[in-house]
C-alpha atoms as a PDB file:
ATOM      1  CA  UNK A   1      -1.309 -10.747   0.985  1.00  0.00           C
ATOM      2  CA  UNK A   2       0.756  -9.352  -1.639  1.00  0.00           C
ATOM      3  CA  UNK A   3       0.022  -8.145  -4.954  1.00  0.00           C
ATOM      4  CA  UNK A   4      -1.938 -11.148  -5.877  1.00  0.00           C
ATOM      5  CA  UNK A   5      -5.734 -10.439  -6.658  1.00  0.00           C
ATOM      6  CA  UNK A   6      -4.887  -6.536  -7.747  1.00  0.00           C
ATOM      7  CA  UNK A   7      -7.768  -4.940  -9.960  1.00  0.00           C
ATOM      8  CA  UNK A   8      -5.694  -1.620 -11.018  1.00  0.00           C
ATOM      9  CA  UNK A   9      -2.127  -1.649 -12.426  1.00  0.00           C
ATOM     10  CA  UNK A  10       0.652  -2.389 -10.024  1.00  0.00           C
ATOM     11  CA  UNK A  11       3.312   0.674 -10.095  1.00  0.00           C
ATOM     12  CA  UNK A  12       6.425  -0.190  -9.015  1.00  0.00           C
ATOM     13  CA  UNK A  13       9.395   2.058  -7.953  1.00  0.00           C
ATOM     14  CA  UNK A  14      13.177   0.460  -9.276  1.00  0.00           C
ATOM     15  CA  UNK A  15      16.237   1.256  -7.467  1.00  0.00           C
ATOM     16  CA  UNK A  16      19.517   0.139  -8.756  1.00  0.00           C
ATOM     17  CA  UNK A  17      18.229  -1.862 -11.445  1.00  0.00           C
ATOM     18  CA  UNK A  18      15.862  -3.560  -9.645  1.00  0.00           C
ATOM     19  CA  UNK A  19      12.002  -3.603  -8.598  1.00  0.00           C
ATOM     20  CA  UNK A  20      12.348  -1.852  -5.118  1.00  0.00           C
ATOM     21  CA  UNK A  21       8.694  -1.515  -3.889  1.00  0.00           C
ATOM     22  CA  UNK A  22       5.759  -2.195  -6.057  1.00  0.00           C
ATOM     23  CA  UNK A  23       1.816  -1.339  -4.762  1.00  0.00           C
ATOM     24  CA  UNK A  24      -1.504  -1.842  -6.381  1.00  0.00           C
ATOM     25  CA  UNK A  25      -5.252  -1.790  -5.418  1.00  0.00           C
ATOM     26  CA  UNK A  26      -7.721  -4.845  -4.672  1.00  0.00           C
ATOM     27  CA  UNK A  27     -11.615  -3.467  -5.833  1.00  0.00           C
ATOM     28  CA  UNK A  28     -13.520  -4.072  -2.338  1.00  0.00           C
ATOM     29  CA  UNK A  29     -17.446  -3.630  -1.834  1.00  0.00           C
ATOM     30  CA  UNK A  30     -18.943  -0.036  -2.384  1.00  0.00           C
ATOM     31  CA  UNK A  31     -16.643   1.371  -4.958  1.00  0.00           C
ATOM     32  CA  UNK A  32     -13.398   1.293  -2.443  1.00  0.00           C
ATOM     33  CA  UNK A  33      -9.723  -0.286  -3.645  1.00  0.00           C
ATOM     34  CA  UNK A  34      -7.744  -1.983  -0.495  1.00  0.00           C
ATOM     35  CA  UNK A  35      -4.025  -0.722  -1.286  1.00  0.00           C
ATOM     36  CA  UNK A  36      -1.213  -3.276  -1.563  1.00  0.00           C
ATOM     37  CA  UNK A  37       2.382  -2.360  -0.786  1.00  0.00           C
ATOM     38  CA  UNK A  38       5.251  -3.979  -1.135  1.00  0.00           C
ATOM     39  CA  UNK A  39       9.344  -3.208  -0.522  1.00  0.00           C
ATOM     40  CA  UNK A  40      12.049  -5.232  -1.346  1.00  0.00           C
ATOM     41  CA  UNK A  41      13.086  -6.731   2.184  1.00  0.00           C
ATOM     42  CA  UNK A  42      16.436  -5.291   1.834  1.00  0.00           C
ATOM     43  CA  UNK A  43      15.587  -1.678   1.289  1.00  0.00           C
ATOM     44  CA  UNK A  44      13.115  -1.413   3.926  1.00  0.00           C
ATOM     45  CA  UNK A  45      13.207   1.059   6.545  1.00  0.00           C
ATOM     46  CA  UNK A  46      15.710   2.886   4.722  1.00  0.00           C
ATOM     47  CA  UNK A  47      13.948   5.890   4.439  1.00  0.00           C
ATOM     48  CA  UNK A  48      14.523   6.521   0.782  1.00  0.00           C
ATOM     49  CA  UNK A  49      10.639   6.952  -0.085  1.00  0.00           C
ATOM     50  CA  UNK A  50      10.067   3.830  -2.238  1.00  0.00           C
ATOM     51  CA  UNK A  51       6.869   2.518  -0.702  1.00  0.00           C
ATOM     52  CA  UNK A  52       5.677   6.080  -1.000  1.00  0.00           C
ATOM     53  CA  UNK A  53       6.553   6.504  -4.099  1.00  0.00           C
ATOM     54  CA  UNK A  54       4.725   3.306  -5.323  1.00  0.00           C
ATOM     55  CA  UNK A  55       1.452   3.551  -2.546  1.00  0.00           C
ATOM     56  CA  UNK A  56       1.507   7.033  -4.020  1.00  0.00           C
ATOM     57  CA  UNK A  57       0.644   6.451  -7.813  1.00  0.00           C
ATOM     58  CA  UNK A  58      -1.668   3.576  -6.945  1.00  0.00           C
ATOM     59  CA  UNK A  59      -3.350   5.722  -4.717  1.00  0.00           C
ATOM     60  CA  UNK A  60      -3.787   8.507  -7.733  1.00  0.00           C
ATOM     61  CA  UNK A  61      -4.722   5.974  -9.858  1.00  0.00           C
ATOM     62  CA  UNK A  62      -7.542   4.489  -7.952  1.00  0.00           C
ATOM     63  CA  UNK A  63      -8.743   8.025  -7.039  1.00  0.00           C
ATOM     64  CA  UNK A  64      -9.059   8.923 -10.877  1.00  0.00           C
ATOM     65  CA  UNK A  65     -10.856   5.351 -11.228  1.00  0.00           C
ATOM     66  CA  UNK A  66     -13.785   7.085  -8.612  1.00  0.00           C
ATOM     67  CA  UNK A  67     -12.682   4.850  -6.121  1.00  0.00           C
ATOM     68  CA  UNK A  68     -11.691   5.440  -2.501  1.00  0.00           C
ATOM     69  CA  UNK A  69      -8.389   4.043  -1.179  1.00  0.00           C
ATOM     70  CA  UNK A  70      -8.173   2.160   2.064  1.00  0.00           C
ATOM     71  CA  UNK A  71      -4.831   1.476   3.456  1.00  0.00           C
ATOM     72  CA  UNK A  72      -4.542  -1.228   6.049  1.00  0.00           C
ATOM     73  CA  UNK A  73      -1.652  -1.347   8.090  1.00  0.00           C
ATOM     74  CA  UNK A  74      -0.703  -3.004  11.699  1.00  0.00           C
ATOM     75  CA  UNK A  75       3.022  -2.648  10.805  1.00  0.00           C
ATOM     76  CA  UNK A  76       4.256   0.915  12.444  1.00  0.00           C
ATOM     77  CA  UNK A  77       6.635   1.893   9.326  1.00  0.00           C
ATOM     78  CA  UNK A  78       3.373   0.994   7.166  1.00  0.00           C
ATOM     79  CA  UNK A  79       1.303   3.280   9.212  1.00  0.00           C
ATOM     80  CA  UNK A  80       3.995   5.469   8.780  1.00  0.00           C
ATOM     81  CA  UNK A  81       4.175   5.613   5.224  1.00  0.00           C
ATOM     82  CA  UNK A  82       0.425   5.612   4.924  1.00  0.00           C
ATOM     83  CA  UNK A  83       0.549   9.010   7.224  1.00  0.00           C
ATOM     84  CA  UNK A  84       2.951  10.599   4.999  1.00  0.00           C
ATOM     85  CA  UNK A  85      -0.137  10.213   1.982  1.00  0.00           C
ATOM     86  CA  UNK A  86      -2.796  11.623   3.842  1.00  0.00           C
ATOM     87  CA  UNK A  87      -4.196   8.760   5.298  1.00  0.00           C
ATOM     88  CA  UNK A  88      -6.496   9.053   8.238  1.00  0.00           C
ATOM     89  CA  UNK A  89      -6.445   6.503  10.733  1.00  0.00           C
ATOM     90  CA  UNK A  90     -10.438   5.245  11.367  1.00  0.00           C
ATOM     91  CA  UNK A  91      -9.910   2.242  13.732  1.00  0.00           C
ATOM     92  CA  UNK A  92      -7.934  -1.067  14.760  1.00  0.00           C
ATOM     93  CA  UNK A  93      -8.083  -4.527  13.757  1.00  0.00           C
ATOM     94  CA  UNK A  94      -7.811  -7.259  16.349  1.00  0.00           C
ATOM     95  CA  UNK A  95      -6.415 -10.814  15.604  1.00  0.00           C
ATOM     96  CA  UNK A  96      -7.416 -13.544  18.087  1.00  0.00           C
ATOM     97  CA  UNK A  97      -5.369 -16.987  18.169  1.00  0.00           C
ATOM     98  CA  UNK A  98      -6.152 -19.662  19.706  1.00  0.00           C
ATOM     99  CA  UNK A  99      -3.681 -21.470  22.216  1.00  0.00           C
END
């Protein structure tokens, strides 16, 4: 998914130099923004904050654009992070393959 297709400017969160985690917000139907996160592969589950950090000013940012912020997340430390910002879990995708 990635940060392609953002609406809102991406925030990122630079560690060492470096972009470390960088989030952003696709506009969806009836004024909500899906949130984008991404962490540098090599920093993540570290525990250092950076995809809170970035989730969190994209989050602000889309709020103060009147727009409400879903966070979709299948990935336990995303579900995590999205947690630590308030977010309330709703529900549960369910991805069917084919053998």
């Amino acid at each position: 998914m990635g940060l392609d297709g953002i609406i809102l400017p991406a925030f990122a969160v630079r560690a060492g130099g470096r972009v470390a985690a960088a989030a952003g917000c696709r506009r969806r139907p009836c004024r909500t923004g899906r949130l984008a996160v991404l962490i540098a592969l090599a920093l993540r589950g570290r525990g250092r904050g950076l995809a809170r950090a970035a989730a969190s000013a994209a989050v602000r940012h889309a709020l103060a654009r009147d727009l409400l912020p879903q966070w979709w997340a299948s990935v336990p430390a995303s579900r995590r992070v999205a947690a630590a910002l308030g977010f309330t879990e709703l529900g549960f995708r369910l991805g069917v393959e084919p053998r």
